[in-house]
Protein backbone atom coordinates (compact mmCIF):
# COMPACT_ATOMS: atom_id res chain seq x y z
CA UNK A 1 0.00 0.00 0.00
CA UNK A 2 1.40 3.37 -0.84
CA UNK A 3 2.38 6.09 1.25
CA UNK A 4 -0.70 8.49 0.20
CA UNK A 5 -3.15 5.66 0.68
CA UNK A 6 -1.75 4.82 3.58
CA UNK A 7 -2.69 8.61 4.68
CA UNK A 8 -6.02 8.51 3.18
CA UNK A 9 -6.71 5.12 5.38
CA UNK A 10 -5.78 6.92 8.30
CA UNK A 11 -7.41 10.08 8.06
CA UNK A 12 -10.95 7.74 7.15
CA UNK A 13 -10.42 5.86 9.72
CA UNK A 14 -10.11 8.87 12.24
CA UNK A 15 -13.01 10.38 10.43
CA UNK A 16 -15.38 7.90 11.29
CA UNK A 17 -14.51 6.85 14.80
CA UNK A 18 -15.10 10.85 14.98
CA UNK A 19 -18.61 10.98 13.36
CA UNK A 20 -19.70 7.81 13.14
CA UNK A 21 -22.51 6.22 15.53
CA UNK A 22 -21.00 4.73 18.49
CA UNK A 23 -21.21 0.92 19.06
CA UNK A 24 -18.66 0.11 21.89
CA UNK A 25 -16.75 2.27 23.80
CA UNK A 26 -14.16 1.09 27.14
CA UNK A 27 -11.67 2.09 28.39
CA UNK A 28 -9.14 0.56 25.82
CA UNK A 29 -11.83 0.21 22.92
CA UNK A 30 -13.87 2.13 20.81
CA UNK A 31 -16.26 0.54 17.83
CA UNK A 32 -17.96 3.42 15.35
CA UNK A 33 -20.51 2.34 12.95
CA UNK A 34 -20.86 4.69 10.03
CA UNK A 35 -23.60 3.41 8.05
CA UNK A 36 -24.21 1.62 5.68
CA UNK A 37 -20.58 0.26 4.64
CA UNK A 38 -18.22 1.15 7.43
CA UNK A 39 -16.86 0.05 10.85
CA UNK A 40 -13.87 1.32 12.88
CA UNK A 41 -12.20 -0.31 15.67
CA UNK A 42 -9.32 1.43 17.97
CA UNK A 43 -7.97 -1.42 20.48
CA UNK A 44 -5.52 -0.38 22.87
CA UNK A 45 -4.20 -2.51 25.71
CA UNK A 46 -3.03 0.60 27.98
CA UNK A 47 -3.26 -1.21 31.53
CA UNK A 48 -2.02 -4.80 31.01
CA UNK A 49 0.56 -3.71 28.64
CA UNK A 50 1.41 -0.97 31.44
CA UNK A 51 1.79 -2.98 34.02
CA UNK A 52 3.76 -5.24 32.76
CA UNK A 53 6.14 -3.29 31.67
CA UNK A 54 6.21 -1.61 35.52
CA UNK A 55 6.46 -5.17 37.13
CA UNK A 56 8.89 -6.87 34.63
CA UNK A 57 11.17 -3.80 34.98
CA UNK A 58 11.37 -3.93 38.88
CA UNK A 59 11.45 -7.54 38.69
CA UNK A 60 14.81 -7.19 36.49
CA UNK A 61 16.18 -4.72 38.59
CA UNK A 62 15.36 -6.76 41.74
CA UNK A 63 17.08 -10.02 39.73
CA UNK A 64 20.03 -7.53 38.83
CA UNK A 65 20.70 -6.59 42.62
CA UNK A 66 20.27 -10.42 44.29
CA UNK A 67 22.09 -11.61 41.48
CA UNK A 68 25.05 -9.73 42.16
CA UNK A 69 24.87 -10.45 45.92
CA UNK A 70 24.83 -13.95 45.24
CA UNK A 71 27.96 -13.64 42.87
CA UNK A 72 30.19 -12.07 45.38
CA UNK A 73 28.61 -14.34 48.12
CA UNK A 74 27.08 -11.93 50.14
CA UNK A 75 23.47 -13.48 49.80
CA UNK A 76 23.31 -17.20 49.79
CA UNK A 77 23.11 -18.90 46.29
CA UNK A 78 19.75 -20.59 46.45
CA UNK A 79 18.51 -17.22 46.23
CA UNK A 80 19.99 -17.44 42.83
CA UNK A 81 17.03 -19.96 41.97
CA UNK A 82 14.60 -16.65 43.09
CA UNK A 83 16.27 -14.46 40.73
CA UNK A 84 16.55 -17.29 37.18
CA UNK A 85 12.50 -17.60 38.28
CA UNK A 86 11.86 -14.01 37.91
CA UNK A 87 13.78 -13.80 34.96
CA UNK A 88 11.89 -16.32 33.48
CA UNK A 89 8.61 -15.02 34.33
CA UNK A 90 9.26 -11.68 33.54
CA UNK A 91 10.83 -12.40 29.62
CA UNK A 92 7.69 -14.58 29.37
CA UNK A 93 5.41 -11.51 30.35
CA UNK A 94 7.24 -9.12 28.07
CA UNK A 95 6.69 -12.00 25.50
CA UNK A 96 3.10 -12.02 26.14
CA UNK A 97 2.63 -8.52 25.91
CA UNK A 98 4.82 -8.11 22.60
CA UNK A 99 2.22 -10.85 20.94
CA UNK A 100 -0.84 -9.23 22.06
CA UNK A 101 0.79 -5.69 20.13
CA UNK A 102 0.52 -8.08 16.98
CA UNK A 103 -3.41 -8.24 18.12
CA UNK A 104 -4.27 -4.73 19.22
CA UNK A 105 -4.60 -1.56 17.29
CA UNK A 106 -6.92 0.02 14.20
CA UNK A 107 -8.98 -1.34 12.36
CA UNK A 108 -11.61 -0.60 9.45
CA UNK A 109 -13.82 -2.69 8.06
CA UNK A 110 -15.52 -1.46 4.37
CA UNK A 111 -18.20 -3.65 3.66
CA UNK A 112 -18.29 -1.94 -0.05
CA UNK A 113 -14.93 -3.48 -0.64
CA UNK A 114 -14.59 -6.11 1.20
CA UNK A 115 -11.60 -5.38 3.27
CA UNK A 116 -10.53 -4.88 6.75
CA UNK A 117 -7.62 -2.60 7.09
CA UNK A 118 -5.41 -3.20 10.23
CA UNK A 119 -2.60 -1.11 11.47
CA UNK A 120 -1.59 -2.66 14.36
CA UNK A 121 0.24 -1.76 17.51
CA UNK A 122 3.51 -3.52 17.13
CA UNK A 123 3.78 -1.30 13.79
CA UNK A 124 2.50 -3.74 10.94
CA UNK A 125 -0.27 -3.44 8.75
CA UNK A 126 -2.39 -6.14 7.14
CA UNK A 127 -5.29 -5.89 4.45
CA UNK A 128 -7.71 -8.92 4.87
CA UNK A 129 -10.60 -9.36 2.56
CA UNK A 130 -13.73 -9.73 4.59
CA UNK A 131 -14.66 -13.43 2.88
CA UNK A 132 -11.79 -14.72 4.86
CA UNK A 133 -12.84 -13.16 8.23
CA UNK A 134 -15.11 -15.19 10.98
CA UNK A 135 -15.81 -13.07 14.26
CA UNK A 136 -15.93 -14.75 18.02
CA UNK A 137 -16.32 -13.63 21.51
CA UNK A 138 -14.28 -14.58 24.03
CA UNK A 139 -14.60 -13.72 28.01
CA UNK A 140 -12.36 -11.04 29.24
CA UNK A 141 -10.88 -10.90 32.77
CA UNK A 142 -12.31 -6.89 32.83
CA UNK A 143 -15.41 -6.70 35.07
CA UNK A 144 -16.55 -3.48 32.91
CA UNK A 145 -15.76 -4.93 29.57
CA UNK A 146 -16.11 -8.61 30.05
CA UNK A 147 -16.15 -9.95 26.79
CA UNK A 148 -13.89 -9.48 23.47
CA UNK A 149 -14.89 -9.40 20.44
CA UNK A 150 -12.32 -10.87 17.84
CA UNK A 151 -12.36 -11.54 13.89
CA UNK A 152 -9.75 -14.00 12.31
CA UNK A 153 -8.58 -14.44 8.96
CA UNK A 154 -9.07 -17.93 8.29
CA UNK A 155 -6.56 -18.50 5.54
CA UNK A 156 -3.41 -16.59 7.71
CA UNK A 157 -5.04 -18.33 10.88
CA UNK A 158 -4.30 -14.55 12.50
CA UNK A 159 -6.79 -13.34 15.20
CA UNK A 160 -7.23 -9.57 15.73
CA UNK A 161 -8.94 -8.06 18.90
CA UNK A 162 -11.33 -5.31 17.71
CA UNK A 163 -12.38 -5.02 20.87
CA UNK A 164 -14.10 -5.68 24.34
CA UNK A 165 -16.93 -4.22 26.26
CA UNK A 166 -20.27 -4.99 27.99
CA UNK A 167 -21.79 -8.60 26.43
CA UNK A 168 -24.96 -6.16 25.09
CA UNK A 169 -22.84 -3.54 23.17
CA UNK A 170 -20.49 -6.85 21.39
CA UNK A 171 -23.80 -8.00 20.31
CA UNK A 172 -24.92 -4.42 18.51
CA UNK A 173 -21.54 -4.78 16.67
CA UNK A 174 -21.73 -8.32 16.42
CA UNK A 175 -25.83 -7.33 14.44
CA UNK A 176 -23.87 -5.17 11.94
CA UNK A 177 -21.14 -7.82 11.40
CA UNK A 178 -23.90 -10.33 10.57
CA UNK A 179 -25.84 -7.89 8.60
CA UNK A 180 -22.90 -7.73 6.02
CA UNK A 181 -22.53 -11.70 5.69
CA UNK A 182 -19.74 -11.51 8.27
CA UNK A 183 -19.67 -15.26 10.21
CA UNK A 184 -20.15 -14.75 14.18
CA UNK A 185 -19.82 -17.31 17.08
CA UNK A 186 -21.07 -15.65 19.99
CA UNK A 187 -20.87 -17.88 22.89
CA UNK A 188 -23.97 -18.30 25.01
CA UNK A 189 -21.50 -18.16 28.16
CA UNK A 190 -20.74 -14.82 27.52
CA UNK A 191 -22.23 -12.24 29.87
């Protein structure tokens, strides 16, 4: 995609989740509906993403500091098992958080063409053609937003999170999706 349609995708997509009607809004999510042939998604994961970034980093520092006190023996060394398990954990959270970038970000969906247009957090973009696309809820640990609503593209096996909110506002965007021959599974578990 070139440079000036890469502005042009931008500057729709801020357009509508500016004008458009509003179909979920959280904290970290925002769904926009402008009829008949468009939807916008921004995803963010502020808070998990935040804190672990804020926990990882004192738990290096903290593995840093024991670890060096067990080198020069002035702690004992089976706190040295302490400091590899924090390490471990904390690489593994960092991990976590650098996959769910590759999930998170913007996304527009034009039913006219067919295409969902993804710029994503972690700095890639992806065009999918809607045909491939099958959307599914899945519960969320957030109280306020309990469930997410995700679309995946069947032939990359890729699964995007447009977004999560209250079970009653995924199921107005969830009406739209299935208005435009989009495929839903929307778990009865779901609140």
């Amino acid at each position: 995609m070139a440079v000036g349609d890469q502005d042009a995708l931008i500057d729709r997509h801020r357009k509508v989740l500016s004008q458009g009607q509003v179909l979920l809004s959280s904290s970290e999510s925002r769904i926009v509906f402008d009829p008949p042939f468009v939807l916008a998604s921004q995803s963010e994961g502020r808070v998990l993403e935040g804190a672990i970034v804020w926990v990882t980093r004192f738990a290096f520092l903290l593995s840093a500091l024991i670890g060096t006190l067990v080198v020069v023996r002035a702690a004992p060394p089976l706190l040295g098992a302490v400091v590899g398990v924090w390490t471990v954990a904390s690489i593994c959270a960092r991990l976590f958080a650098r996959a769910r970038r590759r999930q998170l970000g913007s996304f527009l969906l034009d039913f006219e063409s067919g295409q969902l247009s993804a710029r994503m957090l972690s700095g890639s973009k992806l065009e999918i053609a809607l045909s491939e696309v099958r959307a599914r809820t899945e519960r969320s640990a957030d109280s306020e937003a309990p469930v997410w609503l995700l679309v995946t593209d069947r032939a990359a096996k890729q699964t995007l999170r447009l977004g999560r909110g209250p079970g009653h506002d995924v199921d107005r965007v969830l009406a739209v999706l299935r208005r435009h021959q989009i495929h839903v599974d929307r778990k009865h578990d779901d609140p």
